[in-house]
N, C-alpha and C. Protein backbone atom coordinates (compact mmCIF):
# COMPACT_ATOMS: atom_id res chain seq x y z
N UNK A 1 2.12 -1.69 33.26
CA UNK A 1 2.94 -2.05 32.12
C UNK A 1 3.85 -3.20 32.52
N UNK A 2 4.14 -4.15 31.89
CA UNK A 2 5.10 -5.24 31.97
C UNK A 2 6.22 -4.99 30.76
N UNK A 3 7.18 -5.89 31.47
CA UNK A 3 8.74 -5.85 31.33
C UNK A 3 8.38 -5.49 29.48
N UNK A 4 7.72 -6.46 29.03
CA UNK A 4 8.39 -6.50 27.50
C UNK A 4 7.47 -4.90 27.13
N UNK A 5 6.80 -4.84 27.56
CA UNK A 5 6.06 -3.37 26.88
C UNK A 5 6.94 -2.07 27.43
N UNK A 6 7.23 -2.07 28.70
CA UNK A 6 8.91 -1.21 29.08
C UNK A 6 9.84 -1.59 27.60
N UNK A 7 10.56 -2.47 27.83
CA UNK A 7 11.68 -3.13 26.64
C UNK A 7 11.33 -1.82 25.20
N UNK A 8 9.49 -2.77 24.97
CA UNK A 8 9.63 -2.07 23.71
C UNK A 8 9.74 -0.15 23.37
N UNK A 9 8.73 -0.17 24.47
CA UNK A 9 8.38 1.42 24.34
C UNK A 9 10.09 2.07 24.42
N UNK A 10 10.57 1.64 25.60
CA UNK A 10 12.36 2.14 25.36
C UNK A 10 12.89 2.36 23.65
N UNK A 11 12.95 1.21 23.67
CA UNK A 11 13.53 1.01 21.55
C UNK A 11 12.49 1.56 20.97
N UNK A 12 11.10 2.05 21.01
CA UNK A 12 10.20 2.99 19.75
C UNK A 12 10.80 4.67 20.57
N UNK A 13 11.13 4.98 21.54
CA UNK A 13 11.81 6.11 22.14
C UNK A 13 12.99 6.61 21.45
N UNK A 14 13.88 5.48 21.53
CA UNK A 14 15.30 5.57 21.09
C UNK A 14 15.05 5.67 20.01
N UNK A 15 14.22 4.97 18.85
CA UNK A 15 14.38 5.06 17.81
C UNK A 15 14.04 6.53 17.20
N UNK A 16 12.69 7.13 17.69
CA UNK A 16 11.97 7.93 17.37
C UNK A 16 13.51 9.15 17.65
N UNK A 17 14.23 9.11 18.90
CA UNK A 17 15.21 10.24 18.52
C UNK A 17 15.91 10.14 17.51
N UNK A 18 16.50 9.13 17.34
CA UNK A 18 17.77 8.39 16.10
C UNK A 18 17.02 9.03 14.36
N UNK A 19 15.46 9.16 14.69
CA UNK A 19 14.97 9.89 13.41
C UNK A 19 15.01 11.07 13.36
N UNK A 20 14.77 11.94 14.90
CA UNK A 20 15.02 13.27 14.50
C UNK A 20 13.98 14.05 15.36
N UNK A 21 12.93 13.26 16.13
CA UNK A 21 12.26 13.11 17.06
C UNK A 21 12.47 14.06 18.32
N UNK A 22 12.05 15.60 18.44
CA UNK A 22 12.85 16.07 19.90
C UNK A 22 12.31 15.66 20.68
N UNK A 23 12.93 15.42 21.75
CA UNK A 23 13.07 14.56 23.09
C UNK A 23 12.31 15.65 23.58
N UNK A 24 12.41 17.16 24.01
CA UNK A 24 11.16 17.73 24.78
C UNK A 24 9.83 17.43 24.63
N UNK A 25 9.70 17.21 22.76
CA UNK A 25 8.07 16.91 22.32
C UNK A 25 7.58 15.80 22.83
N UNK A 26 8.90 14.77 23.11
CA UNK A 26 8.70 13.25 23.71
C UNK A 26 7.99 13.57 25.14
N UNK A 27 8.48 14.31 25.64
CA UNK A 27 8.54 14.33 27.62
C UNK A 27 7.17 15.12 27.78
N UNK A 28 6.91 15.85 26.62
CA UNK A 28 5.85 17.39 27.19
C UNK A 28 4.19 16.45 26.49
N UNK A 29 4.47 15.89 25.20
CA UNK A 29 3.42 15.19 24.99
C UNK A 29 3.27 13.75 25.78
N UNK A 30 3.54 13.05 26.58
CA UNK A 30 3.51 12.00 27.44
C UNK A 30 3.22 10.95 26.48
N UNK A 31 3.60 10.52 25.96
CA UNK A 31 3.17 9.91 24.71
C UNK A 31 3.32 7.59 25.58
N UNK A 32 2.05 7.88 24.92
CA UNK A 32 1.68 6.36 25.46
C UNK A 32 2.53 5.11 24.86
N UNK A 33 2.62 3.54 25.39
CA UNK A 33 3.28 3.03 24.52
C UNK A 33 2.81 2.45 22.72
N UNK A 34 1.62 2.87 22.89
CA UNK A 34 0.64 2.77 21.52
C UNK A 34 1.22 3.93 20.59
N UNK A 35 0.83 5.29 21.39
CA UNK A 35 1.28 6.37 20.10
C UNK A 35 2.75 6.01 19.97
N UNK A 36 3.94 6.04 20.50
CA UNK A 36 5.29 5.90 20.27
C UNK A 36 5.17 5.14 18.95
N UNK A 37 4.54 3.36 19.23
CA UNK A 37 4.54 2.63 18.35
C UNK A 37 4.13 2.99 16.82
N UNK A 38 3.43 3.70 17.06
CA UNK A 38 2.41 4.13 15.90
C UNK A 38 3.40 5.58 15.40
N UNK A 39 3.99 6.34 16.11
CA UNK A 39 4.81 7.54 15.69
C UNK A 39 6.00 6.98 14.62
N UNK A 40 6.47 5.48 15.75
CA UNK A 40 8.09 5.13 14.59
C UNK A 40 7.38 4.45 13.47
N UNK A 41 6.30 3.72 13.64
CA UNK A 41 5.71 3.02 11.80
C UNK A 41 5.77 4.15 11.41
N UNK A 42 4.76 5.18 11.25
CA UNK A 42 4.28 5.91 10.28
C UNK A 42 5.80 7.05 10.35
N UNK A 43 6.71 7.40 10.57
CA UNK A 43 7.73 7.80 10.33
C UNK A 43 8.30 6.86 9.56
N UNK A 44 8.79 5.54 9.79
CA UNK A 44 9.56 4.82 9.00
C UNK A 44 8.90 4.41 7.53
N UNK A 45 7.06 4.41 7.80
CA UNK A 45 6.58 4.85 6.77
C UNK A 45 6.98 5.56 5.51
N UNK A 46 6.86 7.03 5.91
CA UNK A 46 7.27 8.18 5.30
C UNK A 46 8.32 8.03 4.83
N UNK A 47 9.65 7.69 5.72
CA UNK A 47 10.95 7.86 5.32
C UNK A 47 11.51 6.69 3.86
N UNK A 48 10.48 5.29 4.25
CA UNK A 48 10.70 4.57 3.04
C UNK A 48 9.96 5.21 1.66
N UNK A 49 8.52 5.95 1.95
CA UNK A 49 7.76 5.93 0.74
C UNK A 49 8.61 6.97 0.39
N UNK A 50 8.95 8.24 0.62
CA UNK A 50 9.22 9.55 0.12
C UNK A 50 10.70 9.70 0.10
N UNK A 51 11.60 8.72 1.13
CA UNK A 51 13.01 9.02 0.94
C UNK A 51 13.85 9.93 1.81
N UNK A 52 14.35 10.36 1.31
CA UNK A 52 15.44 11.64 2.36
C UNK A 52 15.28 12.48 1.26
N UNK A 53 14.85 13.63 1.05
CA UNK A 53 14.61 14.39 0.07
C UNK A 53 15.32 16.00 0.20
């Protein structure tokens, strides 16, 4: 992995808690820097199409 793919995966991490994301599910599923990426779209997804409900 290089610097900027560290950088990013950090901020799709951080973000993914800041949504609500538990940090054990983070650590126990090892989650790659692809799924992270793909976890905060399709969350930020959701959260625009459907809202805070």
């Amino acid at each position: 992995m290089n610097k900027p793919e560290i950088v990013q995966m950090h901020w799709d991490i951080e973000k993914l808690l800041s949504l609500g994301m538990d940090a054990k599910f983070l650590e126990q599923a090892q989650v790659t820097p692809e799924q992270a990426r793909d976890l905060v779209k399709g969350l930020l997804y959701l959260r625009e199409r459907y809202g805070l409900q």
